[in-house]
C-alpha atoms as a PDB file:
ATOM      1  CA  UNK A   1       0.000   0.000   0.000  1.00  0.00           C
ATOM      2  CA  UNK A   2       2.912   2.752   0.507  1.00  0.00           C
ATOM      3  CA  UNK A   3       4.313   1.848  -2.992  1.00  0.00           C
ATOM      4  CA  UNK A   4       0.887   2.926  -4.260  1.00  0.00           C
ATOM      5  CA  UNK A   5       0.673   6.023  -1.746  1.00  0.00           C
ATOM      6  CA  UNK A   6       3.832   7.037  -2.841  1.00  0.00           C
ATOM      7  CA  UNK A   7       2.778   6.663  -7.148  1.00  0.00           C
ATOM      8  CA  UNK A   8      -0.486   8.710  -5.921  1.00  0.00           C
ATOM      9  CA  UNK A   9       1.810  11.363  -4.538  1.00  0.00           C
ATOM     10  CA  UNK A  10       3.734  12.030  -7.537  1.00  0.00           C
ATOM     11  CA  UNK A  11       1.084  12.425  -9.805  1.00  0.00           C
ATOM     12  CA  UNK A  12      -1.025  14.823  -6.829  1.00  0.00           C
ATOM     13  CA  UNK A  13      -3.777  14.169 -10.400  1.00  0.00           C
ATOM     14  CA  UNK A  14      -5.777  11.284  -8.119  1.00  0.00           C
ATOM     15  CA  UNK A  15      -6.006  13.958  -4.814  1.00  0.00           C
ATOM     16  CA  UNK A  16      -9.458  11.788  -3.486  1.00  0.00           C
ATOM     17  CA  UNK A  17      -6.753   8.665  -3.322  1.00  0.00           C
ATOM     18  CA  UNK A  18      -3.838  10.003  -1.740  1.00  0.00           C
ATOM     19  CA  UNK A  19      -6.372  11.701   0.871  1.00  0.00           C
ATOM     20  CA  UNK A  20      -7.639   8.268   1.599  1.00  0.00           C
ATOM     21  CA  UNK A  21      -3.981   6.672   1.693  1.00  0.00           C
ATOM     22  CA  UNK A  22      -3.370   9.061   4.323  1.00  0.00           C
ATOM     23  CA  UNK A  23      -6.753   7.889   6.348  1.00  0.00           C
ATOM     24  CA  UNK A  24      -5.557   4.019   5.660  1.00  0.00           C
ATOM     25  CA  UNK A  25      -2.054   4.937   7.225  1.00  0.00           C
END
């Protein structure tokens, strides 16, 4: 799950996922 938190960060495009990584962390 961080390798795919980390892909969502660098694109900042999918903002909804990388909010809800940071809820799952």
């Amino acid at each position: 799950m961080q390798m795919i938190c980390n892909q969502i960060q660098n694109m900042t495009l999918l903002f909804d996922i990388m909010l809800m990584c940071l809820l799952y962390k």
